[in-house]
N, C-alpha and C. Protein backbone atom coordinates (compact mmCIF):
# COMPACT_ATOMS: atom_id res chain seq x y z
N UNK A 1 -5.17 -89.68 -17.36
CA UNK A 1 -5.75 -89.70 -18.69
C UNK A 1 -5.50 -91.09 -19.29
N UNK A 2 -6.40 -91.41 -19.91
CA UNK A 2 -6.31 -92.70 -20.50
C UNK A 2 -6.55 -92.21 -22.03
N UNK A 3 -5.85 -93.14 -23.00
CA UNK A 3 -6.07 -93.19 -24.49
C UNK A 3 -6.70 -94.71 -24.85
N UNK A 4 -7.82 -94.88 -24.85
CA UNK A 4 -8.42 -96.92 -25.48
C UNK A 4 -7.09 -96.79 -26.84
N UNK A 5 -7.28 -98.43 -26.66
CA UNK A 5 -6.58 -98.74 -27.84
C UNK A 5 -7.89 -98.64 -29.28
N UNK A 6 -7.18 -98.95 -30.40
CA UNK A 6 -8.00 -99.00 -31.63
C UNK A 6 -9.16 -99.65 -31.56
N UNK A 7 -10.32 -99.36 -31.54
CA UNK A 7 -11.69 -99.90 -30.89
C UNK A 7 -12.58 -99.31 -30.37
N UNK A 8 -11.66 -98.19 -29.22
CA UNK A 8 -12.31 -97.55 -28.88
C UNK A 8 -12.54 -98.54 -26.98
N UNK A 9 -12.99 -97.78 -26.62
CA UNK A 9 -13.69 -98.28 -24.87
C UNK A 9 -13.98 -100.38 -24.67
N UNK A 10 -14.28 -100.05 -26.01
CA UNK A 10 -14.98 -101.84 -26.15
C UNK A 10 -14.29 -102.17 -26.03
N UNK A 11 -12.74 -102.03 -26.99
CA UNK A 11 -11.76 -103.01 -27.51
C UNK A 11 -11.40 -102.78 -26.03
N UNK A 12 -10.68 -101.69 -25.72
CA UNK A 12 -10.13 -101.87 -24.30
C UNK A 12 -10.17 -102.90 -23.21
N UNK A 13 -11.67 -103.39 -22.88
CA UNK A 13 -12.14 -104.09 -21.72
C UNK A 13 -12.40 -103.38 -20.75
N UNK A 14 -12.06 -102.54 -20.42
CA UNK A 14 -12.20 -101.62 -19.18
C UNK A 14 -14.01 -100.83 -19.42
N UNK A 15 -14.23 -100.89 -17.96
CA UNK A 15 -15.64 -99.97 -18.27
C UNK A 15 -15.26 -98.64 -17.65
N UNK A 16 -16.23 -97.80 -17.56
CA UNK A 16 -15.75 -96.25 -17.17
C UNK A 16 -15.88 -96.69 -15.41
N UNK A 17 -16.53 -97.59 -15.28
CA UNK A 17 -16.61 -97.45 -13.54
C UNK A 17 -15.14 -98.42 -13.00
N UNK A 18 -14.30 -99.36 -13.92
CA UNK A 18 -13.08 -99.59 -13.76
C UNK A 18 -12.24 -98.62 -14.05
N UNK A 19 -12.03 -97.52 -14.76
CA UNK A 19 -11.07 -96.39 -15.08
C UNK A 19 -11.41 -95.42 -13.62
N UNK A 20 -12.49 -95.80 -13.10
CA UNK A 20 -12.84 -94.40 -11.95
C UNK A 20 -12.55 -94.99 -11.00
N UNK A 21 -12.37 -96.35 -10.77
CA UNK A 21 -11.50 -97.12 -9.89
C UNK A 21 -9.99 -97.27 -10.00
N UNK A 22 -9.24 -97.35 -10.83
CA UNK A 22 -8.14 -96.72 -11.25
C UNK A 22 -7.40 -95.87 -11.08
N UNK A 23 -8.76 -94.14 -10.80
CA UNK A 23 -8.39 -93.25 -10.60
C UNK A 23 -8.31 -92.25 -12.02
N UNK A 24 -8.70 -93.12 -13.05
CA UNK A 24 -8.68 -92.37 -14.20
C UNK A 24 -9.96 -91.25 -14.43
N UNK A 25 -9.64 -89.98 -14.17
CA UNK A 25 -10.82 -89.50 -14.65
C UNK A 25 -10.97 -88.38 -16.17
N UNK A 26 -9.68 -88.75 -17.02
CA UNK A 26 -10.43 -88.12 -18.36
C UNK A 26 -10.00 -89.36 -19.45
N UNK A 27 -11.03 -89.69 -20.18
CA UNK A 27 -10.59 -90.55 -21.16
C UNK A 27 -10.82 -89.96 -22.51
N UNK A 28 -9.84 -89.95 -23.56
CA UNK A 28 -9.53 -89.20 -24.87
C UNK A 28 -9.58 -90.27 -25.97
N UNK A 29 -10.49 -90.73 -26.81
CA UNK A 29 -10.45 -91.61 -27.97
C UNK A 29 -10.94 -90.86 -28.94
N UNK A 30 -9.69 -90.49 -29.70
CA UNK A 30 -9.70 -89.43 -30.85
C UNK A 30 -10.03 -90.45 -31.90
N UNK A 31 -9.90 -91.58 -32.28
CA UNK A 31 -9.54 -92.28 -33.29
C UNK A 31 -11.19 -93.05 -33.87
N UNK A 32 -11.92 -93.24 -32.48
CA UNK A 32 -13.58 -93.57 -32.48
C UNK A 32 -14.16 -93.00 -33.48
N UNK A 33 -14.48 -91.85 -32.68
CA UNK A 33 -15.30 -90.72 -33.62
C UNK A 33 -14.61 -90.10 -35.00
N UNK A 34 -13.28 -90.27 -35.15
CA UNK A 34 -12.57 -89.92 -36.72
C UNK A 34 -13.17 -90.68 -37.43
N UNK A 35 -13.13 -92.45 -37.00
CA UNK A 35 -14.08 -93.21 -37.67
C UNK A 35 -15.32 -93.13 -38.06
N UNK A 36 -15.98 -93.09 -37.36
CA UNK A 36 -17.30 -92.81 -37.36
C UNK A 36 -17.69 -91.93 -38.16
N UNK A 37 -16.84 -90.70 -38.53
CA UNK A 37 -17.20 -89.37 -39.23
C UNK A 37 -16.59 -89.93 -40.43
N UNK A 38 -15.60 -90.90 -40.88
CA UNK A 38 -15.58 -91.44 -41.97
C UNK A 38 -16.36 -91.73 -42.75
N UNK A 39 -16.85 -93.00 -42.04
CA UNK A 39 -17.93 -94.07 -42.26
C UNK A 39 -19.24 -93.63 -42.58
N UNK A 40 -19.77 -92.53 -42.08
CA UNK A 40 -20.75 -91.59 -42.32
C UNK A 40 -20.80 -90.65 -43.47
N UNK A 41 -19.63 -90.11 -43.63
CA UNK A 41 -19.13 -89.31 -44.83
C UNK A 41 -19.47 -90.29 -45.98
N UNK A 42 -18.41 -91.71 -45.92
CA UNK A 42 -18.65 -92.57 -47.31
C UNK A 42 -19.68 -93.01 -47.27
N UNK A 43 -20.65 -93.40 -46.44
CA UNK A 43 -22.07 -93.46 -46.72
C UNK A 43 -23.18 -92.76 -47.51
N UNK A 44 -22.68 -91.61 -46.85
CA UNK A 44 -23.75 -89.96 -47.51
C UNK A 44 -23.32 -90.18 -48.79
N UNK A 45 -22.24 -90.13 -49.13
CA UNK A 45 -21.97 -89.89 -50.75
C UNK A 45 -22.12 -90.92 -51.70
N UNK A 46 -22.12 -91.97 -50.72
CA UNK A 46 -22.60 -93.10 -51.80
C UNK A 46 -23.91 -92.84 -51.97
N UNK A 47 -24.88 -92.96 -51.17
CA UNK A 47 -26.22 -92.57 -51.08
C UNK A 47 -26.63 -91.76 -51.79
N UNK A 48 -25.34 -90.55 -52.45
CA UNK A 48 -26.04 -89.42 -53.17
C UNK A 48 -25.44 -90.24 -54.49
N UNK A 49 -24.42 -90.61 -54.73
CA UNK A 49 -24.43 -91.02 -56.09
C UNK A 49 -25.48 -92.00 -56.87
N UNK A 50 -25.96 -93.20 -55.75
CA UNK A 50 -26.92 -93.86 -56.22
C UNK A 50 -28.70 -92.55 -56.10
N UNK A 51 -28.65 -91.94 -55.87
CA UNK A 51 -29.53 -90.72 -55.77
C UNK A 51 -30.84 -91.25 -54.89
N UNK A 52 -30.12 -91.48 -53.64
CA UNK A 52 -30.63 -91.58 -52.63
C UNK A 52 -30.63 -90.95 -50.92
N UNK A 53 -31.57 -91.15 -50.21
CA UNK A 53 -31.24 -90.10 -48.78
C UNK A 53 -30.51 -91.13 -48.27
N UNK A 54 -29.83 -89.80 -47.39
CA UNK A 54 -28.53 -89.94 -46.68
C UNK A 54 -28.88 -90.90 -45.79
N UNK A 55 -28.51 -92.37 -45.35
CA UNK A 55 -29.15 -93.29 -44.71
C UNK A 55 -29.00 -92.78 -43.43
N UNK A 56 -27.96 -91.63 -42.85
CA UNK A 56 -28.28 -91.45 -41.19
C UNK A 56 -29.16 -90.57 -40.96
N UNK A 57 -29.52 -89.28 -41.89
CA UNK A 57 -30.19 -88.33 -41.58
C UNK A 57 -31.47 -88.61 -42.16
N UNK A 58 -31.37 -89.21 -43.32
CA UNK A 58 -33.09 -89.41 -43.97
C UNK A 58 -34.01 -88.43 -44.09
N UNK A 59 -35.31 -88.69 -43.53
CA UNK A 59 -35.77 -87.45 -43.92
C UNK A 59 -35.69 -86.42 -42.91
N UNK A 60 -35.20 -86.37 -41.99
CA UNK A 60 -34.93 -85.77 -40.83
C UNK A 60 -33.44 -84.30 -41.34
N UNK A 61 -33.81 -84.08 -42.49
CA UNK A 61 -32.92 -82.83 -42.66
C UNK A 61 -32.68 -81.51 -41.89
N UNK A 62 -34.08 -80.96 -41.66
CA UNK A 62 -34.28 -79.80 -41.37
C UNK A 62 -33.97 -79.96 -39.62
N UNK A 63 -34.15 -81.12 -38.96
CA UNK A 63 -34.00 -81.06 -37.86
C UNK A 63 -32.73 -81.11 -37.45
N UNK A 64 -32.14 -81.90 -38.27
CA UNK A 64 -30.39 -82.02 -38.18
C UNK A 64 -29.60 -80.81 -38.32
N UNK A 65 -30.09 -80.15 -39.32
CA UNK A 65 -29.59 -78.80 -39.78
C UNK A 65 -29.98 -77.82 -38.50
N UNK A 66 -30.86 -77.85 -37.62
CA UNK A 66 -30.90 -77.64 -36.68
C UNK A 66 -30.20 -77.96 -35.31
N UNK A 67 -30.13 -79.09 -35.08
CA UNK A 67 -28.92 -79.64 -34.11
C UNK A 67 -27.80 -79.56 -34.62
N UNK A 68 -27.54 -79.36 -35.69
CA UNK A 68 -26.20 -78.93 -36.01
C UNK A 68 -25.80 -77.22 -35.71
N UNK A 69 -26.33 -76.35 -35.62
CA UNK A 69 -26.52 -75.12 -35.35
C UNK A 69 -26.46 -75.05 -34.06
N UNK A 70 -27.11 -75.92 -32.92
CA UNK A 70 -27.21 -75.83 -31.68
C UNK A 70 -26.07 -76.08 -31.15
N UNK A 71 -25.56 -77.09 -31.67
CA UNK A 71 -24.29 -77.87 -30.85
C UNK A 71 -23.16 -76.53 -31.05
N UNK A 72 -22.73 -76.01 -32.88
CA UNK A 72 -21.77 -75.31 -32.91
C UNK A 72 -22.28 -73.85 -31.99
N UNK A 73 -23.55 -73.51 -31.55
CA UNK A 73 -23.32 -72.08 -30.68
C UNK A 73 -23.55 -71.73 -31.88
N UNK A 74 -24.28 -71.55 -32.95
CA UNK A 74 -24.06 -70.83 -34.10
C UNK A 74 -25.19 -69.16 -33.53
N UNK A 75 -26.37 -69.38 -32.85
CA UNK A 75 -26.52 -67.61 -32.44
C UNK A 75 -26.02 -66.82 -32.07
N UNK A 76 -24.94 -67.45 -31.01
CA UNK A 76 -24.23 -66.85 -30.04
C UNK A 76 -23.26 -66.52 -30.68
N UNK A 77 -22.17 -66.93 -31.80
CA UNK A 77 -21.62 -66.34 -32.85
C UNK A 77 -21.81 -65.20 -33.40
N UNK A 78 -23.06 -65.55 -33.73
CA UNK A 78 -23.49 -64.54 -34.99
C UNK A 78 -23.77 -63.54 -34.05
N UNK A 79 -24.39 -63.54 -32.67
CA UNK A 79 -24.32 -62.26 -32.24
C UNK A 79 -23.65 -61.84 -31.85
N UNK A 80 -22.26 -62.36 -31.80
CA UNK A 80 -21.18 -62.00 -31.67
C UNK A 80 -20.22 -60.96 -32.44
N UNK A 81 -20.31 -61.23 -33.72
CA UNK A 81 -20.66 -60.86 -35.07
C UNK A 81 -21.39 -59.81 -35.44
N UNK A 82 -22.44 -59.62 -34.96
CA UNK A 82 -23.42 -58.17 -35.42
C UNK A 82 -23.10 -56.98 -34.07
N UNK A 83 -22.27 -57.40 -32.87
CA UNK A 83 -21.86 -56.27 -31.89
C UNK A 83 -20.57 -55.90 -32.49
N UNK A 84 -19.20 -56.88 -33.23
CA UNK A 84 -18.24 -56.14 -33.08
C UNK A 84 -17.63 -56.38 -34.87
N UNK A 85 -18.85 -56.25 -35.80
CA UNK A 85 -17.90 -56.42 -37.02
C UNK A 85 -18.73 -55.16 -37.69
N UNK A 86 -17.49 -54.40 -38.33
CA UNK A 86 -17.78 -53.23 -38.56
C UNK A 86 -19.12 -53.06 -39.69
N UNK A 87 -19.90 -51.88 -39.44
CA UNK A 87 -21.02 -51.79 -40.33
C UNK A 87 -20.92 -51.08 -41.63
């Protein structure tokens, strides 16, 4: 297992076909995507205070709201949900 330093894969130097030469085969950069979901967050809300669309999603709401449903498994939940929660 490998952890990149702060940066992420870039900062590292290493590419994934040097880590698979290495012998490394799971790499974990928790700290990337925390960012990213930051940076996105303070975006959206700035965007709504100046009362504007969300510069990543734009007008693309309904589809997002859709891939967002897909990714979490949200049918497969819910029918999860309507077999074993009491009526």
């Amino acid at each position: 297992m490998y952890m990149p330093p702060a940066g992420g894969m870039v900062a590292s130097g290493l590419t994934l076909a040097d880590m698979d030469g290495l012998g490394i085969r799971l790499v974990v950069d928790a700290q990337t995507p925390m960012l990213a979901l930051h940076r996105a967050l303070r975006d959206s809300y700035a965007a709504i205070l100046k009362g504007e669309a969300d510069p990543l999603v734009g007008a693309s709401i309904l589809a997002e709201d859709k891939a967002l449903k897909a990714s979490a498994g949200l049918e497969t939940l819910l029918e999860v949900e309507r077999r074993t929660v009491e009526k």
